[in-house]
Every structure is written in C-alpha cells, then in structure tokens.
PDB file of N, CA and C in Angstrom:
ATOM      1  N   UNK A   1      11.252  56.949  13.934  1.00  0.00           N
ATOM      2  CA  UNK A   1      11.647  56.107  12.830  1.00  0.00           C
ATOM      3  C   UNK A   1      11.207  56.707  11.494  1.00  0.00           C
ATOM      4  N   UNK A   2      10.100  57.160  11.672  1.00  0.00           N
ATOM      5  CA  UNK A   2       9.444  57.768  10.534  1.00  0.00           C
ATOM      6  C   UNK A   2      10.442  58.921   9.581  1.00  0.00           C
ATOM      7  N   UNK A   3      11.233  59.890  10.313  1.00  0.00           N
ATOM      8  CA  UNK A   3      12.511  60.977   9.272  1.00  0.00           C
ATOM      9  C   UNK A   3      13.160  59.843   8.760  1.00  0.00           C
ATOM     10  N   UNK A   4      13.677  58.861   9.292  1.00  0.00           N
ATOM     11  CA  UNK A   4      14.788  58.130   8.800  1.00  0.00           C
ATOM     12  C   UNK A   4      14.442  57.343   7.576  1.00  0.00           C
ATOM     13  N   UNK A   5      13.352  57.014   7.441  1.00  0.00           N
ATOM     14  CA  UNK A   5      12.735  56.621   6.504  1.00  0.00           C
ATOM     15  C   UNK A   5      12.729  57.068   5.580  1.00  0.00           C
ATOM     16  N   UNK A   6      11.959  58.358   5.743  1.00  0.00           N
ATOM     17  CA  UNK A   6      11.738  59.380   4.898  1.00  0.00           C
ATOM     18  C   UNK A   6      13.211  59.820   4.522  1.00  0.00           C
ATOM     19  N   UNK A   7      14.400  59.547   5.182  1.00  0.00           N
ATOM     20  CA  UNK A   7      15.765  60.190   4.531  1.00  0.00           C
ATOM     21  C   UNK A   7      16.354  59.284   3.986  1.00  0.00           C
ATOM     22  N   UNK A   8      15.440  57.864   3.643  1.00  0.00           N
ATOM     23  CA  UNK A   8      16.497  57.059   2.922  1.00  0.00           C
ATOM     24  C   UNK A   8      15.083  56.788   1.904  1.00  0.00           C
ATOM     25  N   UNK A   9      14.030  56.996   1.653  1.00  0.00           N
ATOM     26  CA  UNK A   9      13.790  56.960   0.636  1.00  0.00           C
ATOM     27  C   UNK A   9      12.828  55.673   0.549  1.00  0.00           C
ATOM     28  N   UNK A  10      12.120  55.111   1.857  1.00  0.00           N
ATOM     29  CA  UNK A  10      11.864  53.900   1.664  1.00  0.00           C
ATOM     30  C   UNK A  10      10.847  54.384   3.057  1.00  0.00           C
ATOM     31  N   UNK A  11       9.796  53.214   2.599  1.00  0.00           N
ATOM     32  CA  UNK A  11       8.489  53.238   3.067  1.00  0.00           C
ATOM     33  C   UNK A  11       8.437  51.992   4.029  1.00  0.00           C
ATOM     34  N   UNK A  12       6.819  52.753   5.335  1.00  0.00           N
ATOM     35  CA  UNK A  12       7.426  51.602   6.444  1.00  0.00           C
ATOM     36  C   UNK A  12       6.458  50.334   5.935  1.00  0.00           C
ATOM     37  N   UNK A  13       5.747  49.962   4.729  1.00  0.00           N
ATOM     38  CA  UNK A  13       5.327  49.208   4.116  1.00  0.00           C
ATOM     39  C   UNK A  13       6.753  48.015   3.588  1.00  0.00           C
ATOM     40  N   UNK A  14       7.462  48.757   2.491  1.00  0.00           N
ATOM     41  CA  UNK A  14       9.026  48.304   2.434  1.00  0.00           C
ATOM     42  C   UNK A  14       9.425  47.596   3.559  1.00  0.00           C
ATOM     43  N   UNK A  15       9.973  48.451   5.335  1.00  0.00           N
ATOM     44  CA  UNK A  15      10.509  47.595   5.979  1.00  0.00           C
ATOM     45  C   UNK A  15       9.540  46.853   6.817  1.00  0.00           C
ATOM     46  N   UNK A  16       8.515  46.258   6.709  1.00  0.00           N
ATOM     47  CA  UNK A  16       7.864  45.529   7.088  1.00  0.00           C
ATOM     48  C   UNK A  16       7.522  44.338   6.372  1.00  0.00           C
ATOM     49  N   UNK A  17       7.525  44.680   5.095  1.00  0.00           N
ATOM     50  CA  UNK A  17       8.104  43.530   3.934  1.00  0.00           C
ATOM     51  C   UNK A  17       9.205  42.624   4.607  1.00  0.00           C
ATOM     52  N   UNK A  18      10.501  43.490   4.842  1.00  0.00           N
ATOM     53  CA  UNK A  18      11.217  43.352   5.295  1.00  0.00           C
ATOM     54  C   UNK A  18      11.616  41.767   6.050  1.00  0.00           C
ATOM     55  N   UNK A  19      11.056  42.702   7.097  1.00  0.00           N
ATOM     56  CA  UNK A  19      10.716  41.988   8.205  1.00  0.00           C
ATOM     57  C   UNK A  19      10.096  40.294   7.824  1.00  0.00           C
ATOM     58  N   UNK A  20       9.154  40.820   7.614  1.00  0.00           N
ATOM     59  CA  UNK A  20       8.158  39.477   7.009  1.00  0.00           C
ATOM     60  C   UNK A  20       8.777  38.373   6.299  1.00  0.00           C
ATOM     61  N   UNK A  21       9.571  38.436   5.742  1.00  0.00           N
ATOM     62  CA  UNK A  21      10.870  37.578   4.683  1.00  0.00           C
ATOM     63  C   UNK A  21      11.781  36.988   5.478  1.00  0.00           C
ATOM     64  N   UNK A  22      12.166  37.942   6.974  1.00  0.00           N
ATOM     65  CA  UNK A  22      12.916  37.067   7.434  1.00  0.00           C
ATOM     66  C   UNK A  22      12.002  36.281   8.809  1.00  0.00           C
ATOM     67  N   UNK A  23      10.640  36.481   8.761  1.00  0.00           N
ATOM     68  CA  UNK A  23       9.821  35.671   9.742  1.00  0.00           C
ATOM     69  C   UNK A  23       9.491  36.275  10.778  1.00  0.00           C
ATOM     70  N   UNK A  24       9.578  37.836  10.999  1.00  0.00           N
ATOM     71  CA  UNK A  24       9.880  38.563  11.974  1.00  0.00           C
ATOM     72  C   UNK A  24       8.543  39.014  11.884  1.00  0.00           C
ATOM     73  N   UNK A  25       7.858  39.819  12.541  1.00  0.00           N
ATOM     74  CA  UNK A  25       6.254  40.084  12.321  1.00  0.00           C
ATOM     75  C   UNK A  25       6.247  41.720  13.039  1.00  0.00           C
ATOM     76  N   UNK A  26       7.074  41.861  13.930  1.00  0.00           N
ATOM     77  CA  UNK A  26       7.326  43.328  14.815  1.00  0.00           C
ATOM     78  C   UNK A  26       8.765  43.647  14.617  1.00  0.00           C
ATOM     79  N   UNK A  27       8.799  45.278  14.975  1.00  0.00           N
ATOM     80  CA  UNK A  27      10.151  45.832  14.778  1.00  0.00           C
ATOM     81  C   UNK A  27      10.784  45.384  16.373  1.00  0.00           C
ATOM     82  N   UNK A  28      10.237  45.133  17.490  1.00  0.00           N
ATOM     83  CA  UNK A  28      11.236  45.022  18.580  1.00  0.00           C
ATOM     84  C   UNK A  28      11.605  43.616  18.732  1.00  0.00           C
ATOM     85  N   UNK A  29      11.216  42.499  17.498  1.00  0.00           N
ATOM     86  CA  UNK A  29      11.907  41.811  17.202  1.00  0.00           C
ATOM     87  C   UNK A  29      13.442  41.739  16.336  1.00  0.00           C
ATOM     88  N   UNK A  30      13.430  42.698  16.137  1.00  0.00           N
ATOM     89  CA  UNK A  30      14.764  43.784  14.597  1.00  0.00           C
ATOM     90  C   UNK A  30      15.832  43.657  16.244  1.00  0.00           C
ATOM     91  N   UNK A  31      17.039  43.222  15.205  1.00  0.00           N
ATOM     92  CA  UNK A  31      18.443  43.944  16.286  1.00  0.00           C
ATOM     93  C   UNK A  31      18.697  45.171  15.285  1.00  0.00           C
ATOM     94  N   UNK A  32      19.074  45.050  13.838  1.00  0.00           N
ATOM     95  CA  UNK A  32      19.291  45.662  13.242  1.00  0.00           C
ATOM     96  C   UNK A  32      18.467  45.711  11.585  1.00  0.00           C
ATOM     97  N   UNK A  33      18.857  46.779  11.032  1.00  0.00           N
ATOM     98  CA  UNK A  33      17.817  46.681   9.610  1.00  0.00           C
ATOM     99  C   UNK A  33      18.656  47.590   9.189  1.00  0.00           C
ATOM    100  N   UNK A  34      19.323  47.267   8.030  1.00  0.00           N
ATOM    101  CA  UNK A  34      20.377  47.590   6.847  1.00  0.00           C
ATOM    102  C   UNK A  34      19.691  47.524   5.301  1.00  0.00           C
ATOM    103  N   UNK A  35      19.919  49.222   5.095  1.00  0.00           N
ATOM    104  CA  UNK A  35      19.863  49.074   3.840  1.00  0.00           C
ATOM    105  C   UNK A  35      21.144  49.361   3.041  1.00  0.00           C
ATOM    106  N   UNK A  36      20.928  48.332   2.363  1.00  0.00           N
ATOM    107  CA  UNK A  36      22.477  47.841   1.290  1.00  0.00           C
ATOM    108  C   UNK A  36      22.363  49.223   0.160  1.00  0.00           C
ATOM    109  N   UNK A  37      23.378  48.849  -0.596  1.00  0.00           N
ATOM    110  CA  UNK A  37      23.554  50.019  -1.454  1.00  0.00           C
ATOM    111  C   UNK A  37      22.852  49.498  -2.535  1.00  0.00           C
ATOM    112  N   UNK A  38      22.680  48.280  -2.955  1.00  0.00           N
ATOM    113  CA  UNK A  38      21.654  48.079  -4.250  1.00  0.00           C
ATOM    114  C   UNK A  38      20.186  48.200  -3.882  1.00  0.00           C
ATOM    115  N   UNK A  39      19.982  48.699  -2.627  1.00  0.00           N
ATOM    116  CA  UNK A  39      18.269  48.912  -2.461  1.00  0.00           C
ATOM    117  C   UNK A  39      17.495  47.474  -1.663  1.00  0.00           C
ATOM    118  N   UNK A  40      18.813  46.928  -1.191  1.00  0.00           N
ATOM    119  CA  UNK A  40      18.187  45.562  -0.124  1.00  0.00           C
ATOM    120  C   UNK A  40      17.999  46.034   1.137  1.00  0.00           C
ATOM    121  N   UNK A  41      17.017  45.596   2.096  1.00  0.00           N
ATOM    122  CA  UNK A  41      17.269  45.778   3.334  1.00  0.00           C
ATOM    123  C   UNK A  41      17.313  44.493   3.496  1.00  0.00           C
ATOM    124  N   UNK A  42      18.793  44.580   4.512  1.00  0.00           N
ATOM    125  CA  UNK A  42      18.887  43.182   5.106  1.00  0.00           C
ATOM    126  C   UNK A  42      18.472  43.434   6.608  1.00  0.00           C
ATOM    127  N   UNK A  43      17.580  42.706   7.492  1.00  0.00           N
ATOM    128  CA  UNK A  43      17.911  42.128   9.088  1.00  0.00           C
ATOM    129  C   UNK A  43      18.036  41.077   9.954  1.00  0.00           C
ATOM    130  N   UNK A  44      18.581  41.969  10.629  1.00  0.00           N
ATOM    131  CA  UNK A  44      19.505  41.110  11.957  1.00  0.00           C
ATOM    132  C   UNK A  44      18.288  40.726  12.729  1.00  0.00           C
ATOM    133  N   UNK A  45      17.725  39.669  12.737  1.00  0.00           N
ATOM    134  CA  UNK A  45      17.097  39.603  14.330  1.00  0.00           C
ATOM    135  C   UNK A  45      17.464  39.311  15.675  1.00  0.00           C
ATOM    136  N   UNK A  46      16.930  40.209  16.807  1.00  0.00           N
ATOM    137  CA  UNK A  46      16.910  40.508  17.962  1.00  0.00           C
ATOM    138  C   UNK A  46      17.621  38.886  18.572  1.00  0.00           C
ATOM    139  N   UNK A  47      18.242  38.507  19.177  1.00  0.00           N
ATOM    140  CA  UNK A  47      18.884  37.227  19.640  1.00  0.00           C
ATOM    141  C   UNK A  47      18.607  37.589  21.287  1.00  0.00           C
ATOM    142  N   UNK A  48      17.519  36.352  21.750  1.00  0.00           N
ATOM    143  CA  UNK A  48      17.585  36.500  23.498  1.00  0.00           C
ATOM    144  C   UNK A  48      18.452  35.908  23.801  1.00  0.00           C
ATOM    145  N   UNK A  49      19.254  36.398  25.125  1.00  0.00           N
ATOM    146  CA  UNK A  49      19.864  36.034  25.918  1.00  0.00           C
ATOM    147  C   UNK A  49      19.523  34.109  26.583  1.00  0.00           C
ATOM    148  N   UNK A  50      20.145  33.531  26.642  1.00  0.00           N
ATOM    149  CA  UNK A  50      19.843  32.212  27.273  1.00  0.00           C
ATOM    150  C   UNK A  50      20.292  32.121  28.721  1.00  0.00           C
ATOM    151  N   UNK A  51      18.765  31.958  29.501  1.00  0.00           N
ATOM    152  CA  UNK A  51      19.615  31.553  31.163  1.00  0.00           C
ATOM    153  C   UNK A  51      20.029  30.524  31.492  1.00  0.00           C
TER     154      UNK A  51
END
C-alpha cells in the first residue's frame, strides 16, 4: 500500500483520517478508498454478507 501512496501523493496519516470520518477504525474494514480529483478521499465500506 505504501508505493501507492507514495504515487498519489498522500500520507497513510491522510487515509486513516479517512477512514475515521466515515467510522471505520481499520483498512480491512475499506471495500474501497477513492481519491477524487479535488483531493477528497471518499470510502466505500466493506458490506458483510447476511446469512
């Protein structure tokens, strides 16, 4: 995770912010994590399956 970071310019402080905003506390809670073109990261959280 760490190059990808580093190739967009954003720190894993940033997506843990992230995270935190949308209530999320870990990344293997993340489905997805989008960074927008104005410098937002938006995420998706992880959705369990229901039995």
């Amino acid at each position: 995770m760490e190059p990808v970071l580093k190739t967009e310019h954003i720190t894993r402080h940033e997506l843990l912010s992230a995270l935190r905003q949308e209530g999320l506390s870990e990344f293997s809670q993340v489905h997805l994590a989008l960074l927008e073109t104005n410098g937002h990261i938006t995420v998706i959280p992880r959705v369990e399956a229901k039995s």
